[in-house]
N, C-alpha and C. Protein backbone atom coordinates (compact mmCIF):
# COMPACT_ATOMS: atom_id res chain seq x y z
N UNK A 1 0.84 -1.20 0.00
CA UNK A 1 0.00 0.00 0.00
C UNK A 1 0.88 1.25 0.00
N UNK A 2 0.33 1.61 -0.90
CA UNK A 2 1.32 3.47 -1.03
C UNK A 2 0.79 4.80 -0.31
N UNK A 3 1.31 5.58 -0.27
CA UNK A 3 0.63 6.56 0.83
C UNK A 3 -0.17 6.67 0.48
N UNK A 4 -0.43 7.08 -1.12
CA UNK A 4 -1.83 7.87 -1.76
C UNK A 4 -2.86 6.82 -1.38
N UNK A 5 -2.74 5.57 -0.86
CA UNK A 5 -3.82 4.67 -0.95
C UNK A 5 -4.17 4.65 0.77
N UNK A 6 -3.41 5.11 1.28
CA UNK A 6 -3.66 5.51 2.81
C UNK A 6 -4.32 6.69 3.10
N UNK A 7 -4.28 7.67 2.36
CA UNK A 7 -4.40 8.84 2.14
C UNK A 7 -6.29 8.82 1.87
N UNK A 8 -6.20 7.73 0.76
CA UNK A 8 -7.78 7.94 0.21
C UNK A 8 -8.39 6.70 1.26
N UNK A 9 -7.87 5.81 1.85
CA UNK A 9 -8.52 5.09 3.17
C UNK A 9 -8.77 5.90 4.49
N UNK A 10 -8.16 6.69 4.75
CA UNK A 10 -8.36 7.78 5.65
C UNK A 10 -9.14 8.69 5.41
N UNK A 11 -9.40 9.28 4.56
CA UNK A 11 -10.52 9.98 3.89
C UNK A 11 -11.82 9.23 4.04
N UNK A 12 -11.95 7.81 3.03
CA UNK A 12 -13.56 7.51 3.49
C UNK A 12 -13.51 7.42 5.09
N UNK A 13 -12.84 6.61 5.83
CA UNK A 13 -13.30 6.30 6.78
C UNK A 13 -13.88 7.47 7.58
N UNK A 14 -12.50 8.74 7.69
CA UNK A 14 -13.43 10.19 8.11
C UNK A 14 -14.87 10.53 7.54
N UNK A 15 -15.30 10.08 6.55
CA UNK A 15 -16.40 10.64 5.73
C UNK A 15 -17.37 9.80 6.97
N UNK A 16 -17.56 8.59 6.55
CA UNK A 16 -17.98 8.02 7.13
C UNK A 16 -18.44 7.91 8.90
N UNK A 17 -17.55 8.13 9.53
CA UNK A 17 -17.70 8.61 10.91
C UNK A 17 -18.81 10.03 11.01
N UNK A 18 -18.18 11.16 9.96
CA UNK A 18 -18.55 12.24 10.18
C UNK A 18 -19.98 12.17 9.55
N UNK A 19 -20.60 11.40 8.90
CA UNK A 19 -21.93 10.55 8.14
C UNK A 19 -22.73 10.41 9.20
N UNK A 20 -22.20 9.31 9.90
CA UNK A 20 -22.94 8.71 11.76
C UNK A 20 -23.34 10.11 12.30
N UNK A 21 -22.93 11.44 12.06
CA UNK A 21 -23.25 12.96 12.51
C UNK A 21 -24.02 13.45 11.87
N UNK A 22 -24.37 13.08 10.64
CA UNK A 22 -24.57 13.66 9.72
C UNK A 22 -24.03 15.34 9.38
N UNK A 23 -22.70 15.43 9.12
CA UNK A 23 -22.01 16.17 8.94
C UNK A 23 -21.39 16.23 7.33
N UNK A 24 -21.26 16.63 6.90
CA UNK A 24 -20.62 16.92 5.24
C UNK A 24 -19.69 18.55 5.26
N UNK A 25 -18.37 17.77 4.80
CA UNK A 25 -17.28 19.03 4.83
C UNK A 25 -17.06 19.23 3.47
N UNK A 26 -18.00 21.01 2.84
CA UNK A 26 -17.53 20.99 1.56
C UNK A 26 -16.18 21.98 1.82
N UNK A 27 -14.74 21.18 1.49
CA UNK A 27 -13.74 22.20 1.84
C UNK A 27 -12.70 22.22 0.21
N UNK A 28 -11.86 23.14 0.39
CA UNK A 28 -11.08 23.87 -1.15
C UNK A 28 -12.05 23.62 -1.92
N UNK A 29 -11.19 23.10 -3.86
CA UNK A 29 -11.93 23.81 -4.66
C UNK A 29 -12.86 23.07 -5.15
N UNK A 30 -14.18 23.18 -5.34
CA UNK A 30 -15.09 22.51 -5.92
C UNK A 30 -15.01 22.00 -7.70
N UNK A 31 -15.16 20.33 -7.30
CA UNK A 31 -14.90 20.15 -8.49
C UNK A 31 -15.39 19.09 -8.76
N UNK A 32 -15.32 18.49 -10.25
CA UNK A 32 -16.18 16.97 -10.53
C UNK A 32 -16.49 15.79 -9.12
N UNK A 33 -15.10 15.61 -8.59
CA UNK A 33 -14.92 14.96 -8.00
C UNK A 33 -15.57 15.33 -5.91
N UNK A 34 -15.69 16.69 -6.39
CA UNK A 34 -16.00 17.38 -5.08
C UNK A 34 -17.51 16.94 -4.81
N UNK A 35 -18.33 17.20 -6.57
CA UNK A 35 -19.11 16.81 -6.38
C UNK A 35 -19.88 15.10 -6.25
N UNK A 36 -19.16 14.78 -7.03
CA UNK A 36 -19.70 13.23 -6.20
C UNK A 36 -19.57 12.69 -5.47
N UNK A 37 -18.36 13.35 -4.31
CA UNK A 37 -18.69 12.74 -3.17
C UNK A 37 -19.88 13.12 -2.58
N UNK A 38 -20.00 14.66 -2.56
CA UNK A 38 -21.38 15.42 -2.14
C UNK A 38 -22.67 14.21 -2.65
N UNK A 39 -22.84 14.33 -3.89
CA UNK A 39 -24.11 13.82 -3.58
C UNK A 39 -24.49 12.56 -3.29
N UNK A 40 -23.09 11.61 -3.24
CA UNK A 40 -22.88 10.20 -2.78
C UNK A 40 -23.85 10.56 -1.36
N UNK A 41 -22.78 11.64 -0.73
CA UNK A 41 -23.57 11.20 0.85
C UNK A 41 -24.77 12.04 1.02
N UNK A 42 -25.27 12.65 0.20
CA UNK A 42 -26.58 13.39 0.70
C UNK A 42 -27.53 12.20 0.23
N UNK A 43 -27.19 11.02 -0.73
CA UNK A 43 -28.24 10.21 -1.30
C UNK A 43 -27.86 9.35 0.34
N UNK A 44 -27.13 9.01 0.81
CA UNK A 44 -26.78 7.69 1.62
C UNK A 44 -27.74 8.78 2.96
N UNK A 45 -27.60 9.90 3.03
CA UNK A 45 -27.80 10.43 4.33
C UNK A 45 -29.61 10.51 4.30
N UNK A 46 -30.43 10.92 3.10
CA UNK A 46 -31.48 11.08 2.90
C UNK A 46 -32.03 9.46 3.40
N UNK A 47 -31.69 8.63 2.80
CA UNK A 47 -31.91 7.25 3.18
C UNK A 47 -31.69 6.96 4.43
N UNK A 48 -31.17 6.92 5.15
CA UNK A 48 -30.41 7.08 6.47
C UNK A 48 -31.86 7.27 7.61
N UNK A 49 -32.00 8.83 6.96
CA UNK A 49 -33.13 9.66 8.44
C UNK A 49 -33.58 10.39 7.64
N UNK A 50 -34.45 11.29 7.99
CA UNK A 50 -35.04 12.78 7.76
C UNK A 50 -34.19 13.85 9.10
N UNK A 51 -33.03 13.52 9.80
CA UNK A 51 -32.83 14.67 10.38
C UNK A 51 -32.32 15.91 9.50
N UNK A 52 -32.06 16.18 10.52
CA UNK A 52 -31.06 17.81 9.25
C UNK A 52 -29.44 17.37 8.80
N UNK A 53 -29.07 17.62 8.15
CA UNK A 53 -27.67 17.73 7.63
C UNK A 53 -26.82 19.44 7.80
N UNK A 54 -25.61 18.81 8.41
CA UNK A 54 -25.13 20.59 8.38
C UNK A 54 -24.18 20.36 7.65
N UNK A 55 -24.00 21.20 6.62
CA UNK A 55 -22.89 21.08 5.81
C UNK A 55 -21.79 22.37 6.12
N UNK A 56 -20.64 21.87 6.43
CA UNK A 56 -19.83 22.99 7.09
C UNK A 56 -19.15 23.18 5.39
N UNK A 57 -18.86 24.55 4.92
CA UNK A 57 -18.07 25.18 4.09
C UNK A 57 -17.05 25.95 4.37
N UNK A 58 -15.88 25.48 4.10
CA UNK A 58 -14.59 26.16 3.74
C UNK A 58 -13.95 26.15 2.32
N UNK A 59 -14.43 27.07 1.31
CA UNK A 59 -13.97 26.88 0.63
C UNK A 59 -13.82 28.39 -0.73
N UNK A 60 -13.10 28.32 -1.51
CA UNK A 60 -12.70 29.49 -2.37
C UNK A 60 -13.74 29.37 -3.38
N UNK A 61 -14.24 28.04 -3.89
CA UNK A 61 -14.82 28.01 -4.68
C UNK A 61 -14.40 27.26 -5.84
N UNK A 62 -15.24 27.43 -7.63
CA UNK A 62 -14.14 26.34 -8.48
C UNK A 62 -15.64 26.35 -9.53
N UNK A 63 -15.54 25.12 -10.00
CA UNK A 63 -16.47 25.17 -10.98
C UNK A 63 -17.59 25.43 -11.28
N UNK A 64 -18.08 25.63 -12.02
CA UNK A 64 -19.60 26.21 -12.09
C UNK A 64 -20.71 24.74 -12.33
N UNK A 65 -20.20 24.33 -13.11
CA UNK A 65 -20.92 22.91 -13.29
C UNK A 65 -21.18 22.25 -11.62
N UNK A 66 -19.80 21.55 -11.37
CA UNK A 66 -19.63 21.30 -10.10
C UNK A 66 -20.84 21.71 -9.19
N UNK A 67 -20.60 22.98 -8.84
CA UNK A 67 -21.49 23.49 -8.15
C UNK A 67 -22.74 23.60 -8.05
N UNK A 68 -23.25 23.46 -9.71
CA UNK A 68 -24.95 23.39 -9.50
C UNK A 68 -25.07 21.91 -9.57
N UNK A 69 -24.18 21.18 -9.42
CA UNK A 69 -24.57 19.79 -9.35
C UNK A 69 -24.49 19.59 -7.81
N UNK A 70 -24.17 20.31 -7.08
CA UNK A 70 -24.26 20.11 -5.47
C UNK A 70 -25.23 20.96 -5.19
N UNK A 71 -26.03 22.13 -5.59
CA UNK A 71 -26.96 22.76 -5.29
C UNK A 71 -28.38 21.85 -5.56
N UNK A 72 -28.58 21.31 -6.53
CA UNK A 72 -28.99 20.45 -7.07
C UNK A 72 -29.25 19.31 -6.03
N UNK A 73 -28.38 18.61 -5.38
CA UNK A 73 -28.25 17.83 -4.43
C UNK A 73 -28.83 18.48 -3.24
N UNK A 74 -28.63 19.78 -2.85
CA UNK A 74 -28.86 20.45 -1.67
C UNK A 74 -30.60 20.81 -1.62
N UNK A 75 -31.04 20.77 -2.74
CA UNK A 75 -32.27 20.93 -3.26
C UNK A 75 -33.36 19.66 -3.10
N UNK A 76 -32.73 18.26 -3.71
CA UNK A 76 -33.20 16.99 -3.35
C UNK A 76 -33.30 16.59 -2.08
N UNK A 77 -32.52 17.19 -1.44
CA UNK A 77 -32.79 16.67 0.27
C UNK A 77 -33.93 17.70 1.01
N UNK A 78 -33.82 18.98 0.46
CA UNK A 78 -34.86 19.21 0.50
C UNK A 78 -36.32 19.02 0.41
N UNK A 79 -36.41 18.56 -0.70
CA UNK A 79 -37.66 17.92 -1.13
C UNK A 79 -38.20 17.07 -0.74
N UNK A 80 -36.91 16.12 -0.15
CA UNK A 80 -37.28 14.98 0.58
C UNK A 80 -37.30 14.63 2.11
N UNK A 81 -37.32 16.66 2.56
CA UNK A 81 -37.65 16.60 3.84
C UNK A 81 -36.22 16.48 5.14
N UNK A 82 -35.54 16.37 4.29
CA UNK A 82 -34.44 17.07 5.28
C UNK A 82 -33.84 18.23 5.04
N UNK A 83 -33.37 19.38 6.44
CA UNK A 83 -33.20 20.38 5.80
C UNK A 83 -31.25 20.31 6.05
N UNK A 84 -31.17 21.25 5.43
CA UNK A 84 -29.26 21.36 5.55
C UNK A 84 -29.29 22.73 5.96
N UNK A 85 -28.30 22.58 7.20
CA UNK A 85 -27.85 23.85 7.60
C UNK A 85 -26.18 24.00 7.35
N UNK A 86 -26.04 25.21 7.08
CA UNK A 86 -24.64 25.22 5.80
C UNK A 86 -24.04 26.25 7.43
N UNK A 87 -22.79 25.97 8.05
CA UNK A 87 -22.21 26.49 8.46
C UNK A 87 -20.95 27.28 8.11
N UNK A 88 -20.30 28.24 7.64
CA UNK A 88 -19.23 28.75 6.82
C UNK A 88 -18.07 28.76 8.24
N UNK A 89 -16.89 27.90 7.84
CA UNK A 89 -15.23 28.38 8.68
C UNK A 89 -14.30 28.75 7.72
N UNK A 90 -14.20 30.03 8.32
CA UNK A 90 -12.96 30.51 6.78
C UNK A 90 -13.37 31.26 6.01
N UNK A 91 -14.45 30.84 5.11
CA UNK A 91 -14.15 31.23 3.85
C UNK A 91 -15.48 30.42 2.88
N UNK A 92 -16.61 31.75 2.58
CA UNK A 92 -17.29 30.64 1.41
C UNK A 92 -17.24 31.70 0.28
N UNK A 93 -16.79 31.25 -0.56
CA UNK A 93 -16.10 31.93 -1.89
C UNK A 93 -16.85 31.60 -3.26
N UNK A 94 -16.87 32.26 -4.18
CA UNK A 94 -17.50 32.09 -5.71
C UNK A 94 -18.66 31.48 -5.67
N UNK A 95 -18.65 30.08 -6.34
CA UNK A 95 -19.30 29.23 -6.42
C UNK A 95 -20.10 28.50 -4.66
N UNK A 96 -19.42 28.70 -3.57
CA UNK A 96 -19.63 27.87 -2.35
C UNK A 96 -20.29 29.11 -1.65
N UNK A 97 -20.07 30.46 -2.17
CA UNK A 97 -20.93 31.32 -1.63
C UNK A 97 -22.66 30.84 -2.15
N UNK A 98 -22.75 30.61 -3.19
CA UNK A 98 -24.08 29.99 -3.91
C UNK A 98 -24.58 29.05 -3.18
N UNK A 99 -23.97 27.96 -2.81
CA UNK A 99 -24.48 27.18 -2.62
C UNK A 99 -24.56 27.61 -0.91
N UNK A 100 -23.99 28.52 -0.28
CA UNK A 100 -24.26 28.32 1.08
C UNK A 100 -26.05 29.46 1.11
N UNK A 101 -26.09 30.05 -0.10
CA UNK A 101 -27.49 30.75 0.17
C UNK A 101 -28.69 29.79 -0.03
N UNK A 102 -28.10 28.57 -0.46
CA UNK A 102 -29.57 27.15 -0.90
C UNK A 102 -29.80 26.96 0.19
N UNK A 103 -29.04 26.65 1.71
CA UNK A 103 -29.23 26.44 2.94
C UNK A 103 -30.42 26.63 3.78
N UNK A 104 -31.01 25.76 4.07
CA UNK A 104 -32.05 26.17 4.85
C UNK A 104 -31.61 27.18 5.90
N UNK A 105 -30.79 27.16 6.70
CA UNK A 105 -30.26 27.74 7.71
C UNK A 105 -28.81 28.51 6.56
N UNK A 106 -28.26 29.34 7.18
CA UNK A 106 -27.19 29.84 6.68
C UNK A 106 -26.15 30.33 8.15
N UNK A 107 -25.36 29.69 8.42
CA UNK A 107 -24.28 30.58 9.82
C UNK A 107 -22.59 30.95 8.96
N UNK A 108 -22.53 31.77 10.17
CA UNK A 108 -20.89 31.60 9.78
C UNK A 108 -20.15 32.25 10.99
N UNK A 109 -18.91 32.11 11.23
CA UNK A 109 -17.87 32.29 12.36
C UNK A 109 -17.67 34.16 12.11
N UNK A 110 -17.56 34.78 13.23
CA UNK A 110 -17.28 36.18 13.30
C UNK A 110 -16.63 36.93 12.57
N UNK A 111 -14.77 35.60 12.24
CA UNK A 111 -14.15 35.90 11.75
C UNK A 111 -14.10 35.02 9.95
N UNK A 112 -15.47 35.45 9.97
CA UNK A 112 -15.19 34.42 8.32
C UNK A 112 -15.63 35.37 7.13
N UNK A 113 -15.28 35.39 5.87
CA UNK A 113 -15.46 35.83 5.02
C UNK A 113 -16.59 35.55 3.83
N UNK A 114 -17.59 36.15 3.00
CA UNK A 114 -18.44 35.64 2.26
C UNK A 114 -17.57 36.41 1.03
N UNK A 115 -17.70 35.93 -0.47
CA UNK A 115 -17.18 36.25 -1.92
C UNK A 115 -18.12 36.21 -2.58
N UNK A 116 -18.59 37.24 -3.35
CA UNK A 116 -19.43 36.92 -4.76
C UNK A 116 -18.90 37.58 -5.67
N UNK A 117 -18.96 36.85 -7.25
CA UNK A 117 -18.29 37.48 -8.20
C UNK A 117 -19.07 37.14 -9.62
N UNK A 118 -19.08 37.46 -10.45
CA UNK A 118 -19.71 36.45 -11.62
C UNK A 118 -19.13 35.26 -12.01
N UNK A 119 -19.70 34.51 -13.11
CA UNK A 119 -19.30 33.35 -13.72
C UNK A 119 -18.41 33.32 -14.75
N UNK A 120 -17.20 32.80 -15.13
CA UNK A 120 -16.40 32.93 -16.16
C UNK A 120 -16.43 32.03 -16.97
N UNK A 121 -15.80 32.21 -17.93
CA UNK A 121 -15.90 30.59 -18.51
C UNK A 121 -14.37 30.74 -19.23
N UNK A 122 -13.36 29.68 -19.68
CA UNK A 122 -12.28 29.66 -20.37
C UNK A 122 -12.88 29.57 -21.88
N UNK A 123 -13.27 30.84 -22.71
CA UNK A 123 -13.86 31.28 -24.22
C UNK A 123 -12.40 30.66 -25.00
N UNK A 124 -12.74 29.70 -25.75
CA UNK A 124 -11.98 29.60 -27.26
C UNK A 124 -13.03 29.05 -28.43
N UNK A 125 -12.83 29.93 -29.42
CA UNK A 125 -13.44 29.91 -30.87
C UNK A 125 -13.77 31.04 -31.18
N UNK A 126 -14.54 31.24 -32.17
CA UNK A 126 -15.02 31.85 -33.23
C UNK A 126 -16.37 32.97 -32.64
N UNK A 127 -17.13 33.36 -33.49
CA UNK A 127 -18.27 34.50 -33.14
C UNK A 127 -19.22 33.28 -32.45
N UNK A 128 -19.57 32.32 -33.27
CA UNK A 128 -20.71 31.27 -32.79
C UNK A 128 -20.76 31.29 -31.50
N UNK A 129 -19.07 30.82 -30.85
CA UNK A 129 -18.89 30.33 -29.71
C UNK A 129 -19.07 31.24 -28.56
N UNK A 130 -18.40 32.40 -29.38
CA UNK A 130 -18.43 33.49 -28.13
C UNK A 130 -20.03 34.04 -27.90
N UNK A 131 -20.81 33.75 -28.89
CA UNK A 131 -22.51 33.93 -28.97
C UNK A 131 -22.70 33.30 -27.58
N UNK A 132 -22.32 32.17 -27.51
CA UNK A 132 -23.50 30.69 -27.14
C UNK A 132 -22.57 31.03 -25.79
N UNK A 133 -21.47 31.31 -25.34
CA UNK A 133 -20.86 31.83 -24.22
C UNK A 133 -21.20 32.84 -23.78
N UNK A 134 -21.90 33.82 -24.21
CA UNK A 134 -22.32 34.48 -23.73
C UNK A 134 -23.55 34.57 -23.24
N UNK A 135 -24.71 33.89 -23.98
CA UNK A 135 -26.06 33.25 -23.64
C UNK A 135 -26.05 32.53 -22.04
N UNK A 136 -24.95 31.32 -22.22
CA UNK A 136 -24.81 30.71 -21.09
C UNK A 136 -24.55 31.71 -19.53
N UNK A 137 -23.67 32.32 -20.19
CA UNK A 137 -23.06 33.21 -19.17
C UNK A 137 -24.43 34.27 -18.49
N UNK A 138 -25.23 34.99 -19.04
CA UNK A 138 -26.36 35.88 -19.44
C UNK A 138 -27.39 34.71 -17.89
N UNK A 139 -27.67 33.56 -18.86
CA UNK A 139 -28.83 33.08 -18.07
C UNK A 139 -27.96 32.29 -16.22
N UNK A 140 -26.77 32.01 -16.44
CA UNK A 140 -26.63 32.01 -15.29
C UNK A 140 -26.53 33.35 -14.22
N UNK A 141 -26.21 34.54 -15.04
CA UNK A 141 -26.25 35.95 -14.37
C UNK A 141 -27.45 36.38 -13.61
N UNK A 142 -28.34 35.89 -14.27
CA UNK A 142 -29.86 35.54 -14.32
C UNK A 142 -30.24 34.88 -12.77
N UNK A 143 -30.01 33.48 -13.31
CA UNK A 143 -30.44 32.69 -12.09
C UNK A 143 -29.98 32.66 -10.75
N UNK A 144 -28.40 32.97 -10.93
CA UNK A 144 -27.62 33.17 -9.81
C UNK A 144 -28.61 34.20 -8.63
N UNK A 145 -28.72 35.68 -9.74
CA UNK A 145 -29.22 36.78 -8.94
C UNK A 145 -30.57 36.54 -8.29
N UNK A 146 -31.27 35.80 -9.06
CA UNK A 146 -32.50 35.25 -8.46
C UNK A 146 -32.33 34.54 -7.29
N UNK A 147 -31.69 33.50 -7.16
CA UNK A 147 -31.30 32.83 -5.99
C UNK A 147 -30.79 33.38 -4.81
N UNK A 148 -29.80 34.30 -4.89
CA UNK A 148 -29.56 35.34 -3.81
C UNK A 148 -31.07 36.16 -3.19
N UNK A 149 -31.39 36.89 -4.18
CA UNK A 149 -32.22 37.67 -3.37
C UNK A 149 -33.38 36.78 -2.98
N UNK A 150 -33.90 35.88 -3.50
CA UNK A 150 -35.27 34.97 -2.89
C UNK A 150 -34.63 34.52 -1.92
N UNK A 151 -33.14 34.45 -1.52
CA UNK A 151 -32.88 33.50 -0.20
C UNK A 151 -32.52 35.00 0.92
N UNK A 152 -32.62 36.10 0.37
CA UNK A 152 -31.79 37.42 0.86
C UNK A 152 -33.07 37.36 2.54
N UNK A 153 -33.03 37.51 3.34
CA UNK A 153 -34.04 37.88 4.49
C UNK A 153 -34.19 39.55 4.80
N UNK A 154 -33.46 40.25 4.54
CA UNK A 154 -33.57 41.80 3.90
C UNK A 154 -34.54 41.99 2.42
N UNK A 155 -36.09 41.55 2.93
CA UNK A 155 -36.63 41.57 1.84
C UNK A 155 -36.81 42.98 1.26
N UNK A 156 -37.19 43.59 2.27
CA UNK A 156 -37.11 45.40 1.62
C UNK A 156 -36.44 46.36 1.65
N UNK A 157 -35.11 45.34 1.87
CA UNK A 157 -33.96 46.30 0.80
C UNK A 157 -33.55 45.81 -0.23
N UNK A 158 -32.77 46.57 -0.93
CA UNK A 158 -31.49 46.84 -2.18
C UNK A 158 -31.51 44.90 -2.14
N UNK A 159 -30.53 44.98 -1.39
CA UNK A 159 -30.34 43.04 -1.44
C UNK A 159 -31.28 42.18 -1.49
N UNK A 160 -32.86 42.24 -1.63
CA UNK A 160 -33.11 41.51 -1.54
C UNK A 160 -34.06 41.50 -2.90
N UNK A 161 -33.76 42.56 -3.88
CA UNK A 161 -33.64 42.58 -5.33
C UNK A 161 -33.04 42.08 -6.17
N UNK A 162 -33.38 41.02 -7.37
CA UNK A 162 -32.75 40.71 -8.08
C UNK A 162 -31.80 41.44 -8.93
N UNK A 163 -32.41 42.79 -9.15
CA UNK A 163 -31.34 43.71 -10.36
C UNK A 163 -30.08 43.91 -9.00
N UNK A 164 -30.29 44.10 -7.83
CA UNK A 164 -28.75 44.84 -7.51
C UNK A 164 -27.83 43.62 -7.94
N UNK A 165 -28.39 42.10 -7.33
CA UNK A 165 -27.35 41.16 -7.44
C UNK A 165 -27.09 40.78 -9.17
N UNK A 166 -27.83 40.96 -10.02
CA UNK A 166 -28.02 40.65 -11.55
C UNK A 166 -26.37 42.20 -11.69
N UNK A 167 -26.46 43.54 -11.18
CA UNK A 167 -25.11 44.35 -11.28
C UNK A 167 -23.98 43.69 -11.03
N UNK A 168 -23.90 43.05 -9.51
CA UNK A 168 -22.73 42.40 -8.97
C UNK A 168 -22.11 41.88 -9.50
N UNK A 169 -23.22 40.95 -10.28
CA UNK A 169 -22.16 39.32 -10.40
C UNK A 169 -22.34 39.86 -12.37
N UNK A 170 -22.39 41.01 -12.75
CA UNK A 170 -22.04 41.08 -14.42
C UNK A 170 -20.74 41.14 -14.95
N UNK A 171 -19.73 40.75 -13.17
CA UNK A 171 -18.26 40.55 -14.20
C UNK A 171 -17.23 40.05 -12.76
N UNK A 172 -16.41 39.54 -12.94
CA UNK A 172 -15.70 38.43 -12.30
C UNK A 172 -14.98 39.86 -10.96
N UNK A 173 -15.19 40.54 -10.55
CA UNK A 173 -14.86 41.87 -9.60
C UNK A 173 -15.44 41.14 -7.89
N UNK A 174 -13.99 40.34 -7.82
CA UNK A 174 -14.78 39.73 -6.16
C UNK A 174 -15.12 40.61 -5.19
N UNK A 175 -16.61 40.52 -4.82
CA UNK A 175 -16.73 41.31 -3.82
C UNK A 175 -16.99 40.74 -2.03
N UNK A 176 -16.23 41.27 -1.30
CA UNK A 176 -16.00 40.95 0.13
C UNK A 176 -17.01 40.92 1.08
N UNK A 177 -17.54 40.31 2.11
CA UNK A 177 -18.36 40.99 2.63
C UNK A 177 -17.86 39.84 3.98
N UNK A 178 -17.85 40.66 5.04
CA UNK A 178 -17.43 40.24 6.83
C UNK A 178 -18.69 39.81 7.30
N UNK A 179 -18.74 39.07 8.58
CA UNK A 179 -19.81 38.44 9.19
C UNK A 179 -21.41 39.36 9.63
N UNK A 180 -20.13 40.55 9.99
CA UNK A 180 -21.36 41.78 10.52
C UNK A 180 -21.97 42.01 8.99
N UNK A 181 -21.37 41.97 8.12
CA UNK A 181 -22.08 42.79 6.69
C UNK A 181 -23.21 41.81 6.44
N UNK A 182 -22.66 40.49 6.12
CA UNK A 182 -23.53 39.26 5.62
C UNK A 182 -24.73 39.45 6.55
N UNK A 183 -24.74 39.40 8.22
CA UNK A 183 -25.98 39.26 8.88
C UNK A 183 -26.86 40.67 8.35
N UNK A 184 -26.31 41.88 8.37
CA UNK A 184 -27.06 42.79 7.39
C UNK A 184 -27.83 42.95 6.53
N UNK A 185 -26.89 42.10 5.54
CA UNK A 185 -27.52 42.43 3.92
C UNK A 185 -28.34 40.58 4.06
N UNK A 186 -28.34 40.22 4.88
CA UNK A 186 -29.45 38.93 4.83
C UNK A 186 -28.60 37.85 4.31
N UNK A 187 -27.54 38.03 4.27
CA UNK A 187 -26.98 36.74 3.62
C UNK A 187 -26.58 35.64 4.14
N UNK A 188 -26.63 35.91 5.44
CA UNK A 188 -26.66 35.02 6.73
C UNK A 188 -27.70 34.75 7.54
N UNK A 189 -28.17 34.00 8.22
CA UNK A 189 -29.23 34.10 8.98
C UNK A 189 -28.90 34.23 11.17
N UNK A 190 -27.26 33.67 11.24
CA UNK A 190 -26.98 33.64 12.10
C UNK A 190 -24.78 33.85 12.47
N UNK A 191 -24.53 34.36 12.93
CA UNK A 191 -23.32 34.51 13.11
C UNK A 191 -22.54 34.30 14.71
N UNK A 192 -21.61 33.73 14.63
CA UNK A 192 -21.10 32.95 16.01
C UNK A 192 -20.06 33.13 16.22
N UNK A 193 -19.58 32.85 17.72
CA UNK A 193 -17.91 33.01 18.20
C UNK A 193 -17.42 31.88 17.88
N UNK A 194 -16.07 31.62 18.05
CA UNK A 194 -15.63 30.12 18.04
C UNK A 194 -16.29 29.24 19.13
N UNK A 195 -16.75 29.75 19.75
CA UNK A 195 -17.32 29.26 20.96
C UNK A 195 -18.84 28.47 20.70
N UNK A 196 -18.97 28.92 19.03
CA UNK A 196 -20.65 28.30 18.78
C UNK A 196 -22.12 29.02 19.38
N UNK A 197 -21.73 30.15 19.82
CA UNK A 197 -22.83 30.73 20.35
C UNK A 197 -23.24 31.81 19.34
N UNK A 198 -24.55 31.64 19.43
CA UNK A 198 -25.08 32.52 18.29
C UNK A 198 -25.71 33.71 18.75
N UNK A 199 -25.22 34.90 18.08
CA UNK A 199 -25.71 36.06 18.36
C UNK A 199 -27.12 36.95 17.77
N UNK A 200 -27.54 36.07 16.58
CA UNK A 200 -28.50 36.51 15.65
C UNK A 200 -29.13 35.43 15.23
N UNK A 201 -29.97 35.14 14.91
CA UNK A 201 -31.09 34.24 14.19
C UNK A 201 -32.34 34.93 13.76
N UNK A 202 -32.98 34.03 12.51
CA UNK A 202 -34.40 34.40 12.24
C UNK A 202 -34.41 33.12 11.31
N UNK A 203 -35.72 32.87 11.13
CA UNK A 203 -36.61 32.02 9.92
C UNK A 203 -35.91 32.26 8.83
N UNK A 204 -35.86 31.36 8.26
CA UNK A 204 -35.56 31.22 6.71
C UNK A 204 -36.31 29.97 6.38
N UNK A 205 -36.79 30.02 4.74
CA UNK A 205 -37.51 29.01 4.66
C UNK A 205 -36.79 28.00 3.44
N UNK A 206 -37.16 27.16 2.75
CA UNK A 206 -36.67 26.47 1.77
C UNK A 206 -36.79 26.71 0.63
N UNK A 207 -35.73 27.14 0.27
CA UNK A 207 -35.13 27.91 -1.35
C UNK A 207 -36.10 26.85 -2.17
């Protein structure tokens, strides 16, 4: 046995333990592989129980595909009656900022950071291509912004409009936002010390 094969035996078995919790760590960059573990265990966990799932996020972010294939997932457990509460340590970035607004619940640590930016894509070809790249690009600008503000709890403000977030995310310009801002602009529903104690809460319902 070679390390790398110790490496990926240590891994399930953590998965697994942290499963018996129903716990799911989406951490770095989201990707094909990010995602099938994701929805491996949201299918094993749905089967399992109807409790809640908390999915803790640390992460920068990464593909776009990827990602709506775990939103997607975050959506099915929904439906099927469990809810996920998305806890942020660190850092939920690009793409993992998205998916932490699907959350039934939304938290994050005092000292943690939220990112939103638009969608890019790596463009090679001709007029056609750059057409049909841009279409793509257009309707995810679209849906993204929709999803923010229907999950925004600042319903009658600025944020909780689709056109401000449809401005934001019209070009890859990361924008920052601290724990105090996020509980503000609704993008959080609750914010905590390391200590786990929560200073804010309200209702949120299922995206």
């Amino acid at each position: 046995m070679n390390d790398l094969d110790e490496i990926i035996i240590t891994n399930e078995f953590e998965r697994r333990e942290l499963r018996k919790q129903r716990i799911m760590i989406l951490s770095g960059d989201i990707d094909t592989g990010t995602a099938h573990e994701f929805i491996e265990d949201v299918m094993l966990l749905i089967k399992d129980s109807k409790d809640p799932i908390t999915l803790i996020i640390t992460s920068p972010g990464g593909s776009a595909f990827a990602g709506f294939a775990i939103i997607r997932a975050i959506r099915y457990a929904q439906k099927h009656g469990v809810k996920v509460i998305g806890s942020v340590y660190g850092q939920a970035m690009s793409m993992a900022f998205f998916i932490l607004q699907c959350c039934d619940v939304r938290k994050m640590g005092s000292l943690c950071v939220l990112m939103a930016h638009g969608v890019t894509t790596g463009f090679v070809g001709d007029m056609r291509n750059a057409e049909a790249e841009h279409k793509l690009l257009r309707l995810w600008q679209k849906d993204l912004s929709e999803l923010v503000a229907e999950r925004c709890s600042k319903k009658d403000s600025q944020y909780g409009k689709p056109e401000y977030w449809f401005a934001i995310l019209r070009d890859n310009t990361p924008q920052f936002y601290s724990a105090e801002e996020s509980l503000e602009m609704g993008l959080v529903d609750t914010t905590y010390e390391d200590s786990e104690s929560e200073t804010s809460s309200s209702e949120c319902k299922t995206p």
